[in-house]
Every structure is written in C-alpha cells, then in structure tokens.
C-alpha atoms as a PDB file:
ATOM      1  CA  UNK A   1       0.000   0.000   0.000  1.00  0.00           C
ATOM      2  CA  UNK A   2       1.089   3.671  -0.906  1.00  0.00           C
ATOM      3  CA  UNK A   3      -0.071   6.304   0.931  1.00  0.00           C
ATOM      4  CA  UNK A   4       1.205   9.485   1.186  1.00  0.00           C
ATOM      5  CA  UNK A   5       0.800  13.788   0.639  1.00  0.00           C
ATOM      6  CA  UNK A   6       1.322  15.394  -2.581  1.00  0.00           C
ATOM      7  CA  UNK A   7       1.462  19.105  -2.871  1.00  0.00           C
ATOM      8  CA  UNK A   8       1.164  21.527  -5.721  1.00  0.00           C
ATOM      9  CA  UNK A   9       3.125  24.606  -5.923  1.00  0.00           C
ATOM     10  CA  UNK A  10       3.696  27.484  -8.324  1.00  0.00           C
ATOM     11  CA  UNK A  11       2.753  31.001  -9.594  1.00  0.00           C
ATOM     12  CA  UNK A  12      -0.795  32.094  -9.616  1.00  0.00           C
ATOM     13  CA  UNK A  13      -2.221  30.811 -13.091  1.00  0.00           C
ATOM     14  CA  UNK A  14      -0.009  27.696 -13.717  1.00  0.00           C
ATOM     15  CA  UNK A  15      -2.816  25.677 -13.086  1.00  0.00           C
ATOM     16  CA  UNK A  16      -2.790  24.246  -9.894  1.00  0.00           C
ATOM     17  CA  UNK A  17      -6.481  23.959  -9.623  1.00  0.00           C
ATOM     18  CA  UNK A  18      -7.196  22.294 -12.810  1.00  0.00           C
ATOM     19  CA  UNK A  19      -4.488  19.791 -12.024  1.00  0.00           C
ATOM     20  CA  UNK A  20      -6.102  19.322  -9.262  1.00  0.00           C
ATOM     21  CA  UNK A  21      -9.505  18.700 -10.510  1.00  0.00           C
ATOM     22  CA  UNK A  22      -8.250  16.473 -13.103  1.00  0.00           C
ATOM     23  CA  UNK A  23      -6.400  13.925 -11.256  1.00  0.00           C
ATOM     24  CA  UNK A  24      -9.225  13.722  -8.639  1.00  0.00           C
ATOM     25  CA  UNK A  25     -11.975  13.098 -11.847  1.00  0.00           C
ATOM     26  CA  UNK A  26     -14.104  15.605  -9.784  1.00  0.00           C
ATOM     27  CA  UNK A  27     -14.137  19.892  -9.048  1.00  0.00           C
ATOM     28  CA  UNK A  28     -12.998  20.414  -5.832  1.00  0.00           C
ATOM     29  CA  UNK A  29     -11.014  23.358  -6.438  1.00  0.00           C
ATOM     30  CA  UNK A  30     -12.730  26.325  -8.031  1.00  0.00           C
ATOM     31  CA  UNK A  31     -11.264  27.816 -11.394  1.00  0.00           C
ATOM     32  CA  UNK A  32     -10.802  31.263 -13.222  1.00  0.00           C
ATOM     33  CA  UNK A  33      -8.793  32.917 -16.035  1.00  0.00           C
ATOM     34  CA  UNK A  34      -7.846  35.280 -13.186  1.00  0.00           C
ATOM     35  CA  UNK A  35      -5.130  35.075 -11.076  1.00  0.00           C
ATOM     36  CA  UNK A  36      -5.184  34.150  -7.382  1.00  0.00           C
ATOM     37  CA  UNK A  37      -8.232  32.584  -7.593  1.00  0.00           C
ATOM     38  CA  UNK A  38      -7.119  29.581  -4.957  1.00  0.00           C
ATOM     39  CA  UNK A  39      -7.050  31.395  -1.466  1.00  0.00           C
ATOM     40  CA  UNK A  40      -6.574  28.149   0.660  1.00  0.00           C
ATOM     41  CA  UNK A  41      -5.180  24.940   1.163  1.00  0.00           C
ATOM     42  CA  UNK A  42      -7.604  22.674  -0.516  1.00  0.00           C
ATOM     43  CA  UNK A  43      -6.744  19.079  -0.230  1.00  0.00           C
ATOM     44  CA  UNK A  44      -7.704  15.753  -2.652  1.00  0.00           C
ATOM     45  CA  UNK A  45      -7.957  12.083  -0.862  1.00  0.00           C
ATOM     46  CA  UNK A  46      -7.533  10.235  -3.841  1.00  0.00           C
ATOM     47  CA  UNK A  47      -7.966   6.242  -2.917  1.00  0.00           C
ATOM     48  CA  UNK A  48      -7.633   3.126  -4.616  1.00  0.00           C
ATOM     49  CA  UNK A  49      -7.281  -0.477  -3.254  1.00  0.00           C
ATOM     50  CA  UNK A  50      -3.254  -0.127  -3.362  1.00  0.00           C
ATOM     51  CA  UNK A  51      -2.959   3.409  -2.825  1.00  0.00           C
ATOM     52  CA  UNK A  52      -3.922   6.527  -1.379  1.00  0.00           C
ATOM     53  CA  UNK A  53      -2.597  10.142  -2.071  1.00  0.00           C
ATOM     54  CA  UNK A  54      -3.533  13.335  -0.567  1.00  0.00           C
ATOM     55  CA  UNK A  55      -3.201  15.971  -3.364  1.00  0.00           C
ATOM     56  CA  UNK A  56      -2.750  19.528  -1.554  1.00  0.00           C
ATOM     57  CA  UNK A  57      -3.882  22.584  -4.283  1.00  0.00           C
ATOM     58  CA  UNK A  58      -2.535  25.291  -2.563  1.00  0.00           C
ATOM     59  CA  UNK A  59      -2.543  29.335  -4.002  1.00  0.00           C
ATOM     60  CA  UNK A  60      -0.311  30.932  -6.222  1.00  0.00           C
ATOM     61  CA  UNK A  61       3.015  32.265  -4.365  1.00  0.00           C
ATOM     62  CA  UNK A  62       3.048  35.812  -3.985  1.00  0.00           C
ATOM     63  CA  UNK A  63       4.625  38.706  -2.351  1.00  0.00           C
ATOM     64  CA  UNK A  64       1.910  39.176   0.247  1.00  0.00           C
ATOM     65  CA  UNK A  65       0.534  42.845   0.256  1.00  0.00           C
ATOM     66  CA  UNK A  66      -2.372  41.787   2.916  1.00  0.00           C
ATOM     67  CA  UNK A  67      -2.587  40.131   5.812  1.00  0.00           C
ATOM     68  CA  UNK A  68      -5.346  38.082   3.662  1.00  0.00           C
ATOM     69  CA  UNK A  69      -2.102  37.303   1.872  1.00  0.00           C
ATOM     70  CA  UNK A  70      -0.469  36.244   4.641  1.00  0.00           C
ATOM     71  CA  UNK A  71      -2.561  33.716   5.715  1.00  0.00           C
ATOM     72  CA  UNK A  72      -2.533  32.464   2.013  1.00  0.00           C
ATOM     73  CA  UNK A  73       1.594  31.978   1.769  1.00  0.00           C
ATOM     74  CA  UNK A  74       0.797  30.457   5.566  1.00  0.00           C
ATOM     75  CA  UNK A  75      -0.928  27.542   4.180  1.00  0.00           C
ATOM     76  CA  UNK A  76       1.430  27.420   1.236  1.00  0.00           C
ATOM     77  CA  UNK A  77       4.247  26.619   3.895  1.00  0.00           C
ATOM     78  CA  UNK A  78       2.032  24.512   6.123  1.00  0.00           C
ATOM     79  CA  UNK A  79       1.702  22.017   2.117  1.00  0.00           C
ATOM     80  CA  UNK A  80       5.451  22.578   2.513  1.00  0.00           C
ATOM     81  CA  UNK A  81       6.373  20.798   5.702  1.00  0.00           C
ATOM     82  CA  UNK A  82       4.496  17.199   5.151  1.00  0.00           C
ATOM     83  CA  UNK A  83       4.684  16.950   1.573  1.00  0.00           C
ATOM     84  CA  UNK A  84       5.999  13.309   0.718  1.00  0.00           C
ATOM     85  CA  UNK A  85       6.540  14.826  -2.609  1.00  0.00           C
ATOM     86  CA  UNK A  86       5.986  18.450  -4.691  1.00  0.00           C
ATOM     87  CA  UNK A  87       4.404  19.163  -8.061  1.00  0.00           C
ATOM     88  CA  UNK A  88       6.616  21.792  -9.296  1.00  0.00           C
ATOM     89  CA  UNK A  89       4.164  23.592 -11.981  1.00  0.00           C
ATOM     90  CA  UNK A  90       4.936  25.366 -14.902  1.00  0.00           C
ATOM     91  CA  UNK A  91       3.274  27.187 -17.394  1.00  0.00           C
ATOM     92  CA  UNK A  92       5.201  26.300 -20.272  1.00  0.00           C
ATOM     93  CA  UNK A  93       4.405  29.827 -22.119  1.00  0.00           C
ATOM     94  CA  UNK A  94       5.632  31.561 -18.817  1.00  0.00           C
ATOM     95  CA  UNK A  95       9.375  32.608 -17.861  1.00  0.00           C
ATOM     96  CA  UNK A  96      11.193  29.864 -16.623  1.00  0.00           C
ATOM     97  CA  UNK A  97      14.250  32.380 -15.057  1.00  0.00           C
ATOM     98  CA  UNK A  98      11.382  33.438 -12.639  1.00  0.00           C
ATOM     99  CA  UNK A  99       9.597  29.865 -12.287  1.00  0.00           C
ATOM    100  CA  UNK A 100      13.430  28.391 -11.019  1.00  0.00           C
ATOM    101  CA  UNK A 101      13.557  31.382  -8.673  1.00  0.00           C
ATOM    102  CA  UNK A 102      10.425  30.833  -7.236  1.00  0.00           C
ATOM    103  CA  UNK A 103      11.144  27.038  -6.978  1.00  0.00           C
ATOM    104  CA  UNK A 104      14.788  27.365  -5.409  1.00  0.00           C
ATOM    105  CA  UNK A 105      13.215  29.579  -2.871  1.00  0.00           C
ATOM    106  CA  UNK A 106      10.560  27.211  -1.670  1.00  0.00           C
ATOM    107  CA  UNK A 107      13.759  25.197  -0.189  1.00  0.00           C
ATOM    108  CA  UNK A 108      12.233  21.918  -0.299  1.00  0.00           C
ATOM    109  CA  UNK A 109      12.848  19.095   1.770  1.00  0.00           C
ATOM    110  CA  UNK A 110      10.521  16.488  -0.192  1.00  0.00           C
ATOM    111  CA  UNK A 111      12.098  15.429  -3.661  1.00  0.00           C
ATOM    112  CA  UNK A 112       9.933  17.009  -6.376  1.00  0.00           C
ATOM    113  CA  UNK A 113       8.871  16.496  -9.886  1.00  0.00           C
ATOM    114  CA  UNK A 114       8.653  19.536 -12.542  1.00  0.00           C
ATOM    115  CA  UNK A 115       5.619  19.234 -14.215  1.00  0.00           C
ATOM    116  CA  UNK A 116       4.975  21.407 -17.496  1.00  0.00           C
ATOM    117  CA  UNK A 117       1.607  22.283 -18.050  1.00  0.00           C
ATOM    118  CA  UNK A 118      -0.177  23.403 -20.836  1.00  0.00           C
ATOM    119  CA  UNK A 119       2.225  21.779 -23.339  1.00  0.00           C
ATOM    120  CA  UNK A 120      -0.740  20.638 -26.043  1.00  0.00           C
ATOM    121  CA  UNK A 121       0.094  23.903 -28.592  1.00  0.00           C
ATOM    122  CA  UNK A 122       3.506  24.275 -27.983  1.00  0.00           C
ATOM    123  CA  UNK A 123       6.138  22.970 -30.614  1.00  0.00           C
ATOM    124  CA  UNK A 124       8.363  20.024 -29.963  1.00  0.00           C
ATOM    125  CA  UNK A 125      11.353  22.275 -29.683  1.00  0.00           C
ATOM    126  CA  UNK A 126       9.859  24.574 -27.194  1.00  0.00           C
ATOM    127  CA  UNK A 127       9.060  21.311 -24.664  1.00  0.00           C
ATOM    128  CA  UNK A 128      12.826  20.217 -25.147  1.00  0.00           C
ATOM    129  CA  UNK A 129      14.329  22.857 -24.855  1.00  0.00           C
ATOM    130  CA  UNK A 130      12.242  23.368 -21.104  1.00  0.00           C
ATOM    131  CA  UNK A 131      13.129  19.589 -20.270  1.00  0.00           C
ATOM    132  CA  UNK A 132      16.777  20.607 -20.866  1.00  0.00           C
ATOM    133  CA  UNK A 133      16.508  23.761 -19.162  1.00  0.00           C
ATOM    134  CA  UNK A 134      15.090  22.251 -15.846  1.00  0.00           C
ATOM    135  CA  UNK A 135      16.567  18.834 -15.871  1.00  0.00           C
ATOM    136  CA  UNK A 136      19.712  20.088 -14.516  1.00  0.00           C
ATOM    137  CA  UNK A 137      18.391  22.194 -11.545  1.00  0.00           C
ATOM    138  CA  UNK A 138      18.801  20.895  -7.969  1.00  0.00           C
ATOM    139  CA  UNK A 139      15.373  20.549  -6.500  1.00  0.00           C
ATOM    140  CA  UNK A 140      13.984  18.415 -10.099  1.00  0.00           C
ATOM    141  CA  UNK A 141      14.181  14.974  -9.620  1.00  0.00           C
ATOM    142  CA  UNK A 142      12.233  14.310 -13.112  1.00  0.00           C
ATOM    143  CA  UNK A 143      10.076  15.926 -15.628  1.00  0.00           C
ATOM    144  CA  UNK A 144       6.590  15.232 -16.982  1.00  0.00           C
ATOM    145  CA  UNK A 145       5.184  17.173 -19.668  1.00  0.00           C
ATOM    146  CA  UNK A 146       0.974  17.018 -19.310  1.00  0.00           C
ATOM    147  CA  UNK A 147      -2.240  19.154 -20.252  1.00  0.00           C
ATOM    148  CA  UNK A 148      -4.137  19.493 -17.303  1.00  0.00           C
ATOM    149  CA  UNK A 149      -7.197  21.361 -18.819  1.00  0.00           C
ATOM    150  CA  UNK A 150      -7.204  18.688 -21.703  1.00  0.00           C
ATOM    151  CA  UNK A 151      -6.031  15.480 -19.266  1.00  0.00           C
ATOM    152  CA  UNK A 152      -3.329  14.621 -21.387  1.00  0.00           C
ATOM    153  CA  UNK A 153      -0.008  12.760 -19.733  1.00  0.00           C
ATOM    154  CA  UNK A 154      -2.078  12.391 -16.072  1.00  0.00           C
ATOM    155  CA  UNK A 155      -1.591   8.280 -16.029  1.00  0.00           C
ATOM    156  CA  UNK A 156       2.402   9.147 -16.633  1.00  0.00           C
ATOM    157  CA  UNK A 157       2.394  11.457 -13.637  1.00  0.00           C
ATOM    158  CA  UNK A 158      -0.046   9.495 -11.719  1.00  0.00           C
ATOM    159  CA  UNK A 159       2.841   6.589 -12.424  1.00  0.00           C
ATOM    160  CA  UNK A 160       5.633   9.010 -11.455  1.00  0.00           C
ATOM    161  CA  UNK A 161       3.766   9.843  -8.154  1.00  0.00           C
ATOM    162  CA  UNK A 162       3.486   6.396  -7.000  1.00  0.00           C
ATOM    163  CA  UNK A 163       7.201   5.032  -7.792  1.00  0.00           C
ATOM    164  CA  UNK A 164       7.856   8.172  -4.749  1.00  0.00           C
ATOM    165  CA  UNK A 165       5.417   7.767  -2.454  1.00  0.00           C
ATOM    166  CA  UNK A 166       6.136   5.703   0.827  1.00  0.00           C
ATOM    167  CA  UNK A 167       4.476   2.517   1.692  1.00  0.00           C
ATOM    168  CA  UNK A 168       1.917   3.025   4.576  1.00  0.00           C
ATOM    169  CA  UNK A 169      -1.419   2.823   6.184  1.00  0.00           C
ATOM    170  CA  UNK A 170      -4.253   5.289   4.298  1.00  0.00           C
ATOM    171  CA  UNK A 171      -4.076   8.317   6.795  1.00  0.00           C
ATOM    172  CA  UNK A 172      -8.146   8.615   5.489  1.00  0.00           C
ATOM    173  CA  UNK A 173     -10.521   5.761   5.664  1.00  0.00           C
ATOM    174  CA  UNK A 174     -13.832   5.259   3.663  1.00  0.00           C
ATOM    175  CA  UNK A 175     -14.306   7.040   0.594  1.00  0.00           C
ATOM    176  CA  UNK A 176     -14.208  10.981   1.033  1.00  0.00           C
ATOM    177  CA  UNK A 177     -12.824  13.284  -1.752  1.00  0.00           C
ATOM    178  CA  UNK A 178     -11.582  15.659   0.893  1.00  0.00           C
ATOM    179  CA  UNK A 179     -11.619  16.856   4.495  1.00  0.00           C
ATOM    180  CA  UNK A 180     -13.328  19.729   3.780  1.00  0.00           C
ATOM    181  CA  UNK A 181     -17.386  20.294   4.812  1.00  0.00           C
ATOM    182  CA  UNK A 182     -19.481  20.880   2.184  1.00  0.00           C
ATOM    183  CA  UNK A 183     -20.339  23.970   3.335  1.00  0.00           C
ATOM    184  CA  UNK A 184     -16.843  25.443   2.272  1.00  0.00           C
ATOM    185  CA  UNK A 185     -17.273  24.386  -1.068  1.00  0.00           C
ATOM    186  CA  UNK A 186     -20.115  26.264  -1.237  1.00  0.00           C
ATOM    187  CA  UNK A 187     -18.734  29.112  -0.441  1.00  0.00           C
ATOM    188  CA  UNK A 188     -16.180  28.644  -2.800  1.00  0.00           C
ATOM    189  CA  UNK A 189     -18.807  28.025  -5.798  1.00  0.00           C
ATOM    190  CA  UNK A 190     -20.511  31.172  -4.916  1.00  0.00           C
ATOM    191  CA  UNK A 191     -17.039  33.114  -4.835  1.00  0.00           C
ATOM    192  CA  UNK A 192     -16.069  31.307  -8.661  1.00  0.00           C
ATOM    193  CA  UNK A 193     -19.324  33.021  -9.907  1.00  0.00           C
ATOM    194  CA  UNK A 194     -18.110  36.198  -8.792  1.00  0.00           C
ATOM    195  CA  UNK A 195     -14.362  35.801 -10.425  1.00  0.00           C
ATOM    196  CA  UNK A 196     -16.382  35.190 -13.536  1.00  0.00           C
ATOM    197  CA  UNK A 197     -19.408  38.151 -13.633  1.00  0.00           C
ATOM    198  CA  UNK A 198     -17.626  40.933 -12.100  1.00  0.00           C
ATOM    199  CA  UNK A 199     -14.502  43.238 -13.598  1.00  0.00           C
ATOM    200  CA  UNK A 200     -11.050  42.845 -11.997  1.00  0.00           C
ATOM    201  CA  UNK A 201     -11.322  45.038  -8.694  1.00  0.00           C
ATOM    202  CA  UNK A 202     -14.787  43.574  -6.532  1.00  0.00           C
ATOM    203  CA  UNK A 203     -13.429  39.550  -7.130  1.00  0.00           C
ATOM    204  CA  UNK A 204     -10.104  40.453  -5.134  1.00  0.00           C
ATOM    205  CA  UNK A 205     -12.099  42.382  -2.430  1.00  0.00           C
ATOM    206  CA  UNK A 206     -14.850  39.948  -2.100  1.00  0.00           C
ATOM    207  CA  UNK A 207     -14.881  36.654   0.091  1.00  0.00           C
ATOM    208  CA  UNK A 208     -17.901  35.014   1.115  1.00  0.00           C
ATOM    209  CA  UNK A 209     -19.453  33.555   4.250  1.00  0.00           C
ATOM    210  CA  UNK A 210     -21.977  30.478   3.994  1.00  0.00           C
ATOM    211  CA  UNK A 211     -24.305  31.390   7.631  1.00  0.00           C
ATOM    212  CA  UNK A 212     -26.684  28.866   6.639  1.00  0.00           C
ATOM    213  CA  UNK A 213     -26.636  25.337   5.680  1.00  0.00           C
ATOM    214  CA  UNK A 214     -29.347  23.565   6.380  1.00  0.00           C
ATOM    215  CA  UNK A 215     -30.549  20.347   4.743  1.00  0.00           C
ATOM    216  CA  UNK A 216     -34.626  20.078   4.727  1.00  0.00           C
ATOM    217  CA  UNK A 217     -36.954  17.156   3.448  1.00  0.00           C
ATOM    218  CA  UNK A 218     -36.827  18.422   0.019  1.00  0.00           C
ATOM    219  CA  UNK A 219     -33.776  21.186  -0.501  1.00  0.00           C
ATOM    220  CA  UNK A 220     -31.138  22.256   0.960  1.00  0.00           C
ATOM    221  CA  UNK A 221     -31.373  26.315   2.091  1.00  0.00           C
ATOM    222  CA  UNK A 222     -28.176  27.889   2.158  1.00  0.00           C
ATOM    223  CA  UNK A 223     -27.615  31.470   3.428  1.00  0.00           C
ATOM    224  CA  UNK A 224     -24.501  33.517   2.568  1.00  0.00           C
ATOM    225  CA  UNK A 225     -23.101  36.720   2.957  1.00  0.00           C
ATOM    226  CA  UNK A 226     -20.783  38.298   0.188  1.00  0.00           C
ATOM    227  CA  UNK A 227     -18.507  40.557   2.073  1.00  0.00           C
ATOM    228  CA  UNK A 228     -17.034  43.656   0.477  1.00  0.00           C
ATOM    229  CA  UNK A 229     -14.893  46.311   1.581  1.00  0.00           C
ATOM    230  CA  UNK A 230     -16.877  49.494   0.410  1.00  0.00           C
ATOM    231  CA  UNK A 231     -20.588  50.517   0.034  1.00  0.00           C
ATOM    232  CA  UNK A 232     -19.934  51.390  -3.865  1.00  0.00           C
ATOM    233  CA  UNK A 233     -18.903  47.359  -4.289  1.00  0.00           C
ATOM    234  CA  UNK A 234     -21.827  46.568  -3.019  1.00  0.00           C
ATOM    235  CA  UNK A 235     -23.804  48.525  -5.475  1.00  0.00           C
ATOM    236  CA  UNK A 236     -21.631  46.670  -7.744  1.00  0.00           C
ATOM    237  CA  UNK A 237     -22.292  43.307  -6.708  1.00  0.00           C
ATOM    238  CA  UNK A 238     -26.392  43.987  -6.732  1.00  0.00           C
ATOM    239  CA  UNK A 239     -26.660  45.563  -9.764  1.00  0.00           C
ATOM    240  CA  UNK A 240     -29.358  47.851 -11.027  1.00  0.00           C
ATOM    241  CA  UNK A 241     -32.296  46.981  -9.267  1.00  0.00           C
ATOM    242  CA  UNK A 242     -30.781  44.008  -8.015  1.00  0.00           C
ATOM    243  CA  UNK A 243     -29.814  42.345 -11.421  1.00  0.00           C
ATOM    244  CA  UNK A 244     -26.795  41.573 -11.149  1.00  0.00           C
ATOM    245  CA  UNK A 245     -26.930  40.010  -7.935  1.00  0.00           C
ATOM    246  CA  UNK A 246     -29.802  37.497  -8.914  1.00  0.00           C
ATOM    247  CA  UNK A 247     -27.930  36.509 -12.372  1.00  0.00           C
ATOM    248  CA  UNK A 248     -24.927  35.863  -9.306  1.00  0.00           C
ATOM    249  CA  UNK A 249     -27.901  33.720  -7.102  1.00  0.00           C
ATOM    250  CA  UNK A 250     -28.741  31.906 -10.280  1.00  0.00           C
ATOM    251  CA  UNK A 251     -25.934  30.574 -11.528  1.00  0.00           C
ATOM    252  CA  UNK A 252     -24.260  29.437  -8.245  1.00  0.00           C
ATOM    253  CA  UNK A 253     -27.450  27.466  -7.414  1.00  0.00           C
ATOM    254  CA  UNK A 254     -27.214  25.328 -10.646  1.00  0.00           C
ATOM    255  CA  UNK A 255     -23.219  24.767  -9.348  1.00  0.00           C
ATOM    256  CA  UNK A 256     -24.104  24.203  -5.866  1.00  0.00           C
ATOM    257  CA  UNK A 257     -27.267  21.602  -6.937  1.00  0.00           C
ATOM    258  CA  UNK A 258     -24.295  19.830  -9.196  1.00  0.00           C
ATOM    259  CA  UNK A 259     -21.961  19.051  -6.559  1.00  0.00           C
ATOM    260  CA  UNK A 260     -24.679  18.256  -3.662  1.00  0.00           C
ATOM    261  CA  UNK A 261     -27.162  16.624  -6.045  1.00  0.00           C
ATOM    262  CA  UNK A 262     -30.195  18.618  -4.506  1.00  0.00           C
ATOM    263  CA  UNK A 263     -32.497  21.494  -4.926  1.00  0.00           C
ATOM    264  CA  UNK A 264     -31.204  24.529  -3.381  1.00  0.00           C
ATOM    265  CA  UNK A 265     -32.685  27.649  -2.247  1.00  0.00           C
ATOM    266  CA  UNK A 266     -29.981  29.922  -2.229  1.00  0.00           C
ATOM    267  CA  UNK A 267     -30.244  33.339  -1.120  1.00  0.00           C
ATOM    268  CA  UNK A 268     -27.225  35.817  -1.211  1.00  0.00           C
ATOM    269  CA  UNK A 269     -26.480  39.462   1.315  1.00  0.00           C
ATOM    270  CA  UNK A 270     -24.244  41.799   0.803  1.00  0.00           C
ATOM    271  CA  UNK A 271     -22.163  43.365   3.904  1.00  0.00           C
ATOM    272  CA  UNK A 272     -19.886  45.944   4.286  1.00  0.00           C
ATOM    273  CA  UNK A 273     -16.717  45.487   6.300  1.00  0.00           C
ATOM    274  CA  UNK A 274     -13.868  47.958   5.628  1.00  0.00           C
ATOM    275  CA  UNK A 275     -10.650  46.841   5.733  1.00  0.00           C
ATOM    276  CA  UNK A 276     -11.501  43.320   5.652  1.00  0.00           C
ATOM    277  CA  UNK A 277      -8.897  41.674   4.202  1.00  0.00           C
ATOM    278  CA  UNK A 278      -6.428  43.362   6.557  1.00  0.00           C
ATOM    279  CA  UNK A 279      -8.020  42.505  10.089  1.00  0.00           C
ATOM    280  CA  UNK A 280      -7.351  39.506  11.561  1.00  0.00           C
ATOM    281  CA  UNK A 281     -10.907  38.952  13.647  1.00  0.00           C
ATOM    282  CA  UNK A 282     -12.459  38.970  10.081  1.00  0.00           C
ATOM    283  CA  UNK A 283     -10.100  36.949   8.504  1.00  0.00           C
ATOM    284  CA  UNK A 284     -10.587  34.424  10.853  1.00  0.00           C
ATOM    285  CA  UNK A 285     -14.235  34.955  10.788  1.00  0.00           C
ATOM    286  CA  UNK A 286     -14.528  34.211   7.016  1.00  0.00           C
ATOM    287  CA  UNK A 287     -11.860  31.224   7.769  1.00  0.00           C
ATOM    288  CA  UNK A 288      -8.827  32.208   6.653  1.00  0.00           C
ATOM    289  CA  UNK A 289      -6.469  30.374   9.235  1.00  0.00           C
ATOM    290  CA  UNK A 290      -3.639  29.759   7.279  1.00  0.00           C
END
C-alpha cells in the first residue's frame, strides 16, 4: 500500500487547480482565467485499493501585500512541511528564469517532480528545450510534460507519483474526496461566480461567508453573505435593481445543486466590512487560518 501527501506549488495561473480537478476526476477546487483565484489549502484524498494520495492545491506564491495574503503563503508553507513529494508547476508559455527562482526559494525538503503544463500547442522544440533547461536544476528529480485542462499525460504522472510515495497505512478511511465540509465548497462556488461576472477590482475584495446550511426534506437552504470592503462594491455586486446580484444567485445554485445533487434555495447578502482583508478577527471569521 502507498499512501502518502502530494502538494502543488507554483505562480498564480499555472494551473494548480485544474491539475487538481483532473487527477481527482471531480471539481474540488474552483477555477478562473484570473489570477489568485485559490485562497486556501484545498486538499484531494484520492484512494484506490493499493494506494492513497492526498493531493494539496494550494494558491499561487506571492509577495503578500495583505494580511489576507499572509494567511494564504501560511498555508502554502504549512503544504510545505508534510509533503511526501511536490508538483513543481509550470506554465510552459511563462518565464522559466522566474519559475526556477520561485522554486529554489521554496527550499524543499521532499524530492519534487517539474511538471509542465499546458504543453498541447507548444512545438516540440519549445518542450525540449524546457526539459533541458530544468533537468539540470537541484530541487527536479524528473520531468513530466501534461495538459491538465485537456487530461493529457495524467496516467504518466499518476505513475511518477506512486514510484515516490512511501508505503503506509491510508491516513483517510472510507471514501471521502476531501476533508473539507461541504459547506466550504459552497462558499467557494458562490465566490467562482463572482471571479467570472464581475470586472477585476470587486473579485479580489470579495470573500464570502456560507451562515446557513441547512438540509430540509426536500432542498437544501443555504444562506450567505458576500462581504465587500466598500458601500460602492456593493452597489456593484447587486446591480441595477438588483440584477446583477440574482444573475450571481442563479448561476451558483445550478453549481451548488451539481456538486450536492439537490435542490437549493440559495439566497445571497451583501455586507460591508472595511478593511476586511487586513483585520485579523475577520479573517478568521470568514476562515482564513492559514
């Protein structure tokens, strides 16, 4: 038996997420075209009869500017200390100069694997000549060249995983995809909609906070608060006459019946607390614990 903890590390946008997602064959972590979408640790129990590994997505390192930052590179280092082994992501497109910094700096203890994403439209010549370029630096101890939006390569690195994990007892028993409650991912679903509705500002000053989740004989209600930092965002976020806020409540419902497999009544508030992402009593309100 294998069993051990995998982490994923890199810049925001290598796509840590969709790796994620892909080798657990189900959305746990939510996705956007923007950048530091992933604001915790999120983790993966991925089990079969002969193996079990805990996939860690973890956010994009940064140069916090925050104390919402903070607690983000927090549980970046907290993926650090018990990884068995590290997913070194790439964007192949992206500088590699500032990928090895970013890598050398992580220090790791675990042994690691560089894995270059989003290789399906680049030239044979571009991939070899970012095999060669990596292959000789300390912390890579291989190199596998996958698509994680497209699933291409995943049995390779799946294979690569294994041959490094330790044997061992499954640190997780019965099926669960994660030790997260449901109710996080809810949150999370409801944050993903507003990545994808609202312009680059209210996304990175918005977190949300699920105050009701209650499962009744025929739905589930769930009660949330979207938390911004000023009274104009919140205008924002509800829209003329409330429009935008109910094409928000509409399309997170249809995620959040997906994942739970119920009918949801969903209803969304808006609350302003200044500062938000810079106080620690709110941070840890809205969960962010590092």
């Amino acid at each position: 038996m294998k069993s051990g903890f995998v982490s994923i590390f890199g810049k925001p946008n290598a796509g840590k997420s969709t790796l994620l997602n892909a080798l657990m064959r189900e959305k746990l972590a939510i996705v956007s075209p923007k950048v530091q979408t992933t604001r915790h640790r999120i983790k993966g129990i991925l089990t079969e009869k002969d193996y079990q590994i805990i996939i860690s997505d973890t956010p994009g390192i940064i140069e916090p500017r925050y104390k919402l930052h903070e607690k983000m590179m927090q549980a970046v280092r907290s993926s650090l200390e018990d990884a068995d082994l590290a997913l070194l992501l790439v964007d192949i497109r992206d500088n590699w100069e500032e990928n090895d910094t970013l890598f050398t700096t992580l220090k790791l203890k675990a042994p690691s694997l560089v894995i270059l994403n989003k290789t399906d439209d680049v030239t044979k010549e571009k991939l070899a000549e970012a095999k060669e370029y990596f292959s000789n630096k300390p912390y890579c101890k291989g190199i596998i060249a996958i698509s994680a939006l497209k699933k291409t390569n995943l049995d390779e690195l799946l294979k690569a995983i294994l041959e490094r994990l330790p044997e061992g007892q499954p640190f997780f028993e019965g099926d669960d995809l994660t030790d997260l409650p449901t109710k996080f991912f809810v949150g999370e679903l409801i944050r993903e909609k507003i990545f994808g509705l609202y312009g680059d500002e209210i996304p990175y000053q918005t977190t949300v906070l699920v105050q009701e989740f209650s499962e009744k004989s025929t739905l589930t209600k769930i009660r949330a608060d979207i938390i911004v930092q000023r009274e104009s965002q919140k205008g924002i976020i509800l829209g003329e006459g409330g429009k935008s806020i109910r094409q928000l409540g509409s399309e997170a419902r249809k995620d959040i019946e997906a994942f739970i497999d119920r009918k949801v009544f969903l209803e969304l508030f808006v609350k302003v607390r200044p500062k938000w992402r810079d106080t620690e009593n709110f941070l840890k309100e809205y969960g962010y614990n590092g």
